[in-house]
Protein backbone atom coordinates (compact mmCIF):
# COMPACT_ATOMS: atom_id res chain seq x y z
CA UNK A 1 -16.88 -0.10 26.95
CA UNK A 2 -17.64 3.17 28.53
CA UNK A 3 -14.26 4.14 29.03
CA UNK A 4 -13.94 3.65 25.34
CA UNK A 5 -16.14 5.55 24.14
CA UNK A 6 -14.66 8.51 26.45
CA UNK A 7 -12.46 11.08 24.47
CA UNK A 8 -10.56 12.33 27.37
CA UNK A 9 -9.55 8.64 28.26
CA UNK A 10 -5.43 8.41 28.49
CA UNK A 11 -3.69 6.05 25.75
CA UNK A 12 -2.63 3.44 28.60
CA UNK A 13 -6.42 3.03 29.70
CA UNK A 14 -7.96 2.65 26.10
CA UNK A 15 -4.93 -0.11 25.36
CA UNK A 16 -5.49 -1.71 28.39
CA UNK A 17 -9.37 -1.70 28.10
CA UNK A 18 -8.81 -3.61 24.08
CA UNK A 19 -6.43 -5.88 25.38
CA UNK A 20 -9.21 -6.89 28.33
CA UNK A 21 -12.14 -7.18 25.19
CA UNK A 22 -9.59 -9.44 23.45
CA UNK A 23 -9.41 -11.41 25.83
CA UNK A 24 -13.21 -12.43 26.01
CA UNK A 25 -15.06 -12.47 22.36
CA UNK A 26 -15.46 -9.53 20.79
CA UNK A 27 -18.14 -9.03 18.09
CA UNK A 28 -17.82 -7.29 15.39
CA UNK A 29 -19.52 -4.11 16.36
CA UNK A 30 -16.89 -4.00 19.49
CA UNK A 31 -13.76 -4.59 16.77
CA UNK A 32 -14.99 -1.87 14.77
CA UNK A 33 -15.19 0.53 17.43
CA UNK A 34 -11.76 -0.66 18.92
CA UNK A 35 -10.50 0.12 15.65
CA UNK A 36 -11.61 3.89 15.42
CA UNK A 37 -10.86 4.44 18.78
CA UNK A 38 -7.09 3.06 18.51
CA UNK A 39 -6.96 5.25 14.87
CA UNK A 40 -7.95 8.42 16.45
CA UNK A 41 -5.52 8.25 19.45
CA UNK A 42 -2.99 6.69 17.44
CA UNK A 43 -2.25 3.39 19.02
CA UNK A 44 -0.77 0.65 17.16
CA UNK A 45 -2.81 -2.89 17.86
CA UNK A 46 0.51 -4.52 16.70
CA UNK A 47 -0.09 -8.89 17.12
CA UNK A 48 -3.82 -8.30 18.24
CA UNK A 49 -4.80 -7.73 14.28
CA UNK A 50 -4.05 -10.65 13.68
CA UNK A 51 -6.98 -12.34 15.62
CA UNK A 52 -9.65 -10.65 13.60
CA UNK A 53 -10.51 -10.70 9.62
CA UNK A 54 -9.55 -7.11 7.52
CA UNK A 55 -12.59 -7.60 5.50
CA UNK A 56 -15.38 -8.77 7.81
CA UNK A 57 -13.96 -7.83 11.25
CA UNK A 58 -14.94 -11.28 12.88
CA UNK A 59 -13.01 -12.41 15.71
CA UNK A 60 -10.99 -15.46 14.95
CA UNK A 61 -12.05 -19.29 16.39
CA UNK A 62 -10.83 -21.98 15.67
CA UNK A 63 -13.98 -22.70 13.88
CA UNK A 64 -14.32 -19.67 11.45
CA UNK A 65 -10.26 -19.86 10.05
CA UNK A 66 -7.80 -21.82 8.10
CA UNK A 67 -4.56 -21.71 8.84
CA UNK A 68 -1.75 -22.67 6.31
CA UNK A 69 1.97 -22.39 6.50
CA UNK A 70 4.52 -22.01 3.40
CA UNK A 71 7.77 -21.44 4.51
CA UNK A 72 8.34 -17.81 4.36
CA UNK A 73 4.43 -17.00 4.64
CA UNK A 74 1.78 -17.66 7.24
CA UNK A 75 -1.40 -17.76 5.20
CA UNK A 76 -5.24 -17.56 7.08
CA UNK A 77 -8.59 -17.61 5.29
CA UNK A 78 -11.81 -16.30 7.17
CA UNK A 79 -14.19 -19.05 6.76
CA UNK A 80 -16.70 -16.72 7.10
CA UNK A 81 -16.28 -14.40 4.21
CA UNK A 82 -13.11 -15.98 2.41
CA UNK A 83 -10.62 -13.07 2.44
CA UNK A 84 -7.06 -14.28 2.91
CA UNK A 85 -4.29 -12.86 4.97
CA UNK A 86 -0.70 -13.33 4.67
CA UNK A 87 2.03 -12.82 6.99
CA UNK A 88 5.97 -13.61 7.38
CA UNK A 89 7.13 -15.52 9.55
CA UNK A 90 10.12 -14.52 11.60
């Protein structure tokens, strides 16, 4: 996390540094933070938003969503604070 939290950190070290913490369990403190830090440098998160809630910013289990699929939509609801999220499907 300290190279995070670095400002003079390049843009390929900071994405590869959230795509290592995405890999493991992030809390919710460490999305946060890999939010701001990827909105200040400018750095798109692209698929990895989808494995966290908008709302409460918890990491996605299988335990904590519900997933639901309607042919042009991919729907999932955070168990934890009940916002829902809708995507297309390609």
């Amino acid at each position: 996390m300290k190279i995070l939290e670095s400002k003079k950190s390049s843009k390929k070290k900071i994405e590869q540094d959230i795509k290592e913490l995405f890999s493991k369990n992030p809390s919710t403190s460490d999305i946060k933070r890999i939010k701001k830090i990827a909105m200040s440098k400018s750095i798109k998160l692209k698929n990895l938003r989808k494995k966290f809630c908008r709302k409460c910013l918890t990491y996605f289990d299988k335990n904590n969503r519900e997933v639901r699929i309607r042919k042009p939509m991919k729907i999932i609801k955070c168990k934890n604070c009940g916002y829902v999220t809708r995507y297309k499907m390609k």
